[in-house]
Protein backbone atom coordinates (compact mmCIF):
# COMPACT_ATOMS: atom_id res chain seq x y z
CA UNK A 1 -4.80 -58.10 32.30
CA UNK A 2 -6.12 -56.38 29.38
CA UNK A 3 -4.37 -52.92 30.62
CA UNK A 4 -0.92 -55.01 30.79
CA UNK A 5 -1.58 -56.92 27.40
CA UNK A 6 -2.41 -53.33 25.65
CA UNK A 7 0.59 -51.49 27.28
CA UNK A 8 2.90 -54.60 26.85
CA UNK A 9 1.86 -53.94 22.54
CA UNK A 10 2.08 -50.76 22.70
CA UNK A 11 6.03 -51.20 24.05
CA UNK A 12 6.70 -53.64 21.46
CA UNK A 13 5.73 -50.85 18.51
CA UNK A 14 7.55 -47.97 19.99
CA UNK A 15 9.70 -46.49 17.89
CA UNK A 16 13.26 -47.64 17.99
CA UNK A 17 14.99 -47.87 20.77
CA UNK A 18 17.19 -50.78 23.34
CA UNK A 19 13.89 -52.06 25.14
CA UNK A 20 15.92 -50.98 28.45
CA UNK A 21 15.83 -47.27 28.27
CA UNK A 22 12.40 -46.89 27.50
CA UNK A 23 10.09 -45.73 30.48
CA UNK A 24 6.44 -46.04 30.61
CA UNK A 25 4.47 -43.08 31.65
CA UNK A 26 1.23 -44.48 31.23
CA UNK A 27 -1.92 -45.97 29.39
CA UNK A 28 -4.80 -44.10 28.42
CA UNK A 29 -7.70 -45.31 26.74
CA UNK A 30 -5.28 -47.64 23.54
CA UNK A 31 -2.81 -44.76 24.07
CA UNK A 32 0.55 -45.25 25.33
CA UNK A 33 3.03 -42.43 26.48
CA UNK A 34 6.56 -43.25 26.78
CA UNK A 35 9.88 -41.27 27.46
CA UNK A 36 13.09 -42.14 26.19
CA UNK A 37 15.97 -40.56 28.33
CA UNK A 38 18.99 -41.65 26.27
CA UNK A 39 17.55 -40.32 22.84
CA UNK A 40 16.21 -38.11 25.03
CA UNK A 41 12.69 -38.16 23.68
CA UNK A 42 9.09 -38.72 24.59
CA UNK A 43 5.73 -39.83 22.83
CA UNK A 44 2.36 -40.69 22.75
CA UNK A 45 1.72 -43.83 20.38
CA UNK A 46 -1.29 -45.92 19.44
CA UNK A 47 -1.77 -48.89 17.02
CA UNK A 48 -4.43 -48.17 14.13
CA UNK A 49 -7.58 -50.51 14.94
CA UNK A 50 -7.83 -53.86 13.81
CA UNK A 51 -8.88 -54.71 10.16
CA UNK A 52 -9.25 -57.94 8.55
CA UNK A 53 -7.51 -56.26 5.44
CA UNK A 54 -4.27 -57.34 3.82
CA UNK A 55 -1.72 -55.31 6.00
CA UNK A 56 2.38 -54.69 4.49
CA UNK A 57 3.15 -52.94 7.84
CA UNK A 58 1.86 -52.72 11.76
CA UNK A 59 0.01 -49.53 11.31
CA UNK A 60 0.66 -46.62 14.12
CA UNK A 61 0.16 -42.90 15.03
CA UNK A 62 3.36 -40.99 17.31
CA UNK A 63 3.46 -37.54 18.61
CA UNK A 64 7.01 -37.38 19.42
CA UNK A 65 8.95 -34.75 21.27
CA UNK A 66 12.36 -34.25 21.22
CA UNK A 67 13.64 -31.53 24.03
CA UNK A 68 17.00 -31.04 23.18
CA UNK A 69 16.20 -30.34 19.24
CA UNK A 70 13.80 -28.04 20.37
CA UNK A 71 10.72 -30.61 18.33
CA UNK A 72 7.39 -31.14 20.03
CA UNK A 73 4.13 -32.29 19.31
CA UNK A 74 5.55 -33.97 16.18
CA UNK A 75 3.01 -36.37 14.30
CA UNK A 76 4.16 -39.20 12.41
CA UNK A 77 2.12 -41.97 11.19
CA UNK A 78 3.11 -45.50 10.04
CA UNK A 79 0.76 -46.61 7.66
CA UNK A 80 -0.68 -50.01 6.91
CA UNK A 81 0.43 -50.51 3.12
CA UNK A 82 3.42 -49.32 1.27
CA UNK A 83 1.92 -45.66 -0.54
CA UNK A 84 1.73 -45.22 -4.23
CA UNK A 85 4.44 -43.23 -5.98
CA UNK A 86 3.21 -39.78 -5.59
CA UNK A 87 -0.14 -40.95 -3.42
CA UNK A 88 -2.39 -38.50 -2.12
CA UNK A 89 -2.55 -38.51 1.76
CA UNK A 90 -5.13 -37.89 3.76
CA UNK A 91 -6.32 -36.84 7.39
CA UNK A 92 -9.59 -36.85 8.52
CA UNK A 93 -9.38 -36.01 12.26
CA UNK A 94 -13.31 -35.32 13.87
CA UNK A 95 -14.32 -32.65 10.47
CA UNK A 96 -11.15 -31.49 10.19
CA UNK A 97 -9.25 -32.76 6.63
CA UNK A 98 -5.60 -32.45 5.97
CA UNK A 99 -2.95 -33.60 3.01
CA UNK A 100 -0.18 -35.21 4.38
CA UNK A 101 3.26 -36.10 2.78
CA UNK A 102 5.43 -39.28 3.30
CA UNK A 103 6.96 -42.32 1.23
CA UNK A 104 7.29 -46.04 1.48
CA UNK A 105 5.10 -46.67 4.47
CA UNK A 106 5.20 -43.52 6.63
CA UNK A 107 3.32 -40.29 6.70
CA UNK A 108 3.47 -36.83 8.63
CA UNK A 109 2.37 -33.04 8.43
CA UNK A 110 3.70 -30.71 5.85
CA UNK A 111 4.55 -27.64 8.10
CA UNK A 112 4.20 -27.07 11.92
CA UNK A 113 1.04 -25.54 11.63
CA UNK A 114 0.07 -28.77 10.24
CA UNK A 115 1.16 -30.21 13.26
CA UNK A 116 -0.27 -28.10 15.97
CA UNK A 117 -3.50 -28.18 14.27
CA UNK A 118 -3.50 -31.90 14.06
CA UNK A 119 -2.52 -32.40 17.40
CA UNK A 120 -5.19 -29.61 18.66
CA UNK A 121 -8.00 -31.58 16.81
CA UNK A 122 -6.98 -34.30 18.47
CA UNK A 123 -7.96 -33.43 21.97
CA UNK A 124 -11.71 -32.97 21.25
CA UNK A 125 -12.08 -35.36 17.74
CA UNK A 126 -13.38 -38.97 18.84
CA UNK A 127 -11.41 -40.83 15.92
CA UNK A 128 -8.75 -40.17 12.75
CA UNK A 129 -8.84 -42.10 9.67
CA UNK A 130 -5.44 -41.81 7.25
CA UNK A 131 -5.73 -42.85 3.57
CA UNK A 132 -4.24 -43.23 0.44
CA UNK A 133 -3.64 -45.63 -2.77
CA UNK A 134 -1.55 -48.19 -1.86
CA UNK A 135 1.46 -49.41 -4.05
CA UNK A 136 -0.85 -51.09 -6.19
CA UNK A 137 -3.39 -48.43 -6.78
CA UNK A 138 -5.84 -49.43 -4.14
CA UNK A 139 -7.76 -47.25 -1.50
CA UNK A 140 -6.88 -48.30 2.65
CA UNK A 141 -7.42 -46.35 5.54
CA UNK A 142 -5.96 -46.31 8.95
CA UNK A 143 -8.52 -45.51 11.78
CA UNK A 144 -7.54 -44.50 15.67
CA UNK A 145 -9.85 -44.37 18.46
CA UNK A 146 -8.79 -40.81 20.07
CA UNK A 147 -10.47 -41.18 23.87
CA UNK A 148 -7.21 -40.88 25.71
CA UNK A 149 -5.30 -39.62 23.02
CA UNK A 150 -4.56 -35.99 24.74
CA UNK A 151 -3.62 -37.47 28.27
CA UNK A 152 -1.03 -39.34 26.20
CA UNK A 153 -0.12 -36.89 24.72
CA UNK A 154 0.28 -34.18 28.00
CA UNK A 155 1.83 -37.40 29.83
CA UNK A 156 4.51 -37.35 27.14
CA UNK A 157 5.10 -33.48 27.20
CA UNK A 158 5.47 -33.26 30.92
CA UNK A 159 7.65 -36.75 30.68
CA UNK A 160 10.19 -34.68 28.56
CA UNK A 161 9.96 -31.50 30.79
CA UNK A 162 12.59 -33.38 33.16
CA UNK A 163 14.97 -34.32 30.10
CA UNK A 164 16.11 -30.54 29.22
C-alpha cells in the first residue's frame, strides 16, 4: 500500500502532462520513472523529503529525456521557496558541489557537463541537498534520498529507447 501511495504522489507531481498519456515504468526506492509517448519524453522524478518548514512550492528533482530533441539526462529541480533575485544555487550531491542557475522557483545545470556530472554522482551519492536564499533573504535546502535514484533513472532511458 505504501508502494501504491508513493507511486500514486509521485504521478500527481509529474511534470505536465493529460494524466492519460503518462505510463509508469516503475518505483524505485521514492523514485519514480515515467514515459510520456505523446510529448514523447521520459523521466525519473522524486519529491524532496519532508520538512516541517514554510514551503511556497512542492519541491522535486527530474532527469528528463526528450528523444526526438536529441536531450537526455536533463536535471531540473523545483525548489521549495521562490529564489532571491540573483540567489546563489547550490548542489551538494555525496562531496561533489555545484552552482546551479534558475529563477522563480526552478533550478538546473549550467552546461551539459554540468549535467552528466550531476547525474553520474548520482548513481553512487546516498543523498543531494539544493540551496539558496529564498525571496526574502533566507537560507532553505531541498534534500533527496538517492537509493534508487539510478534505476529510475536507466528505467527512464530505456523507456524512451522505444519512442525514437
Amino acid at each position: 500500500m505504501l508502494r501504491f501511495a508513493a507511486l500514486l504522489t509521485l504521478s500527481c507531481i509529474a511534470l505536465a502532462a493529460p494524466a492519460a498519456a503518462r505510463e509508469s515504468l516503475g518505483l524505485y526506492g521514492a523514485w519514480g520513472a515515467f514515459r510520456d509517448p505523446l510529448v514523447p519524453r521520459c523521466y525519473a522524478i522524486a519529491k524532496a523529503e519532508a520538512s516541517a518548514k514554510r514551503r511556497d512550492y512542492q519541491p522535486y528533482a527530474a532527469i528528463g529525456t526528450w528523444p526526438k530533441r536529441g536531450a537526455r539526462g536533463q536535471v531540473h529541480f523545483r525548489l521549495s521557496r521562490k529564489l532571491a533575485q540573483d540567489a546563489r544555487i547550490t548542489l551538494r550531491v555525496g562531496d561533489h558541489r555545484l552552482q546551479l542557475t534558475g529563477g522563480g522557483g526552478d533550478a538546473w545545470p549550467r552546461t551539459d557537463a554540468d549535467n552528466a556530472a550531476i547525474t553520474a554522482a548520482m548513481r553512487s551519492a546516498r543523498s543531494m541537498t539544493i540551496g539558496a536564499r529564498d525571496s526574502r533573504g533566507l537560507p532553505f535546502g531541498d534534500t533527496y534520498a538517492l537509493p534508487g535514484a539510478a534505476s529510475a533513472m536507466d528505467a527512464a532511458l530505456i523507456g524512451c529507447a522505444k519512442l525514437r
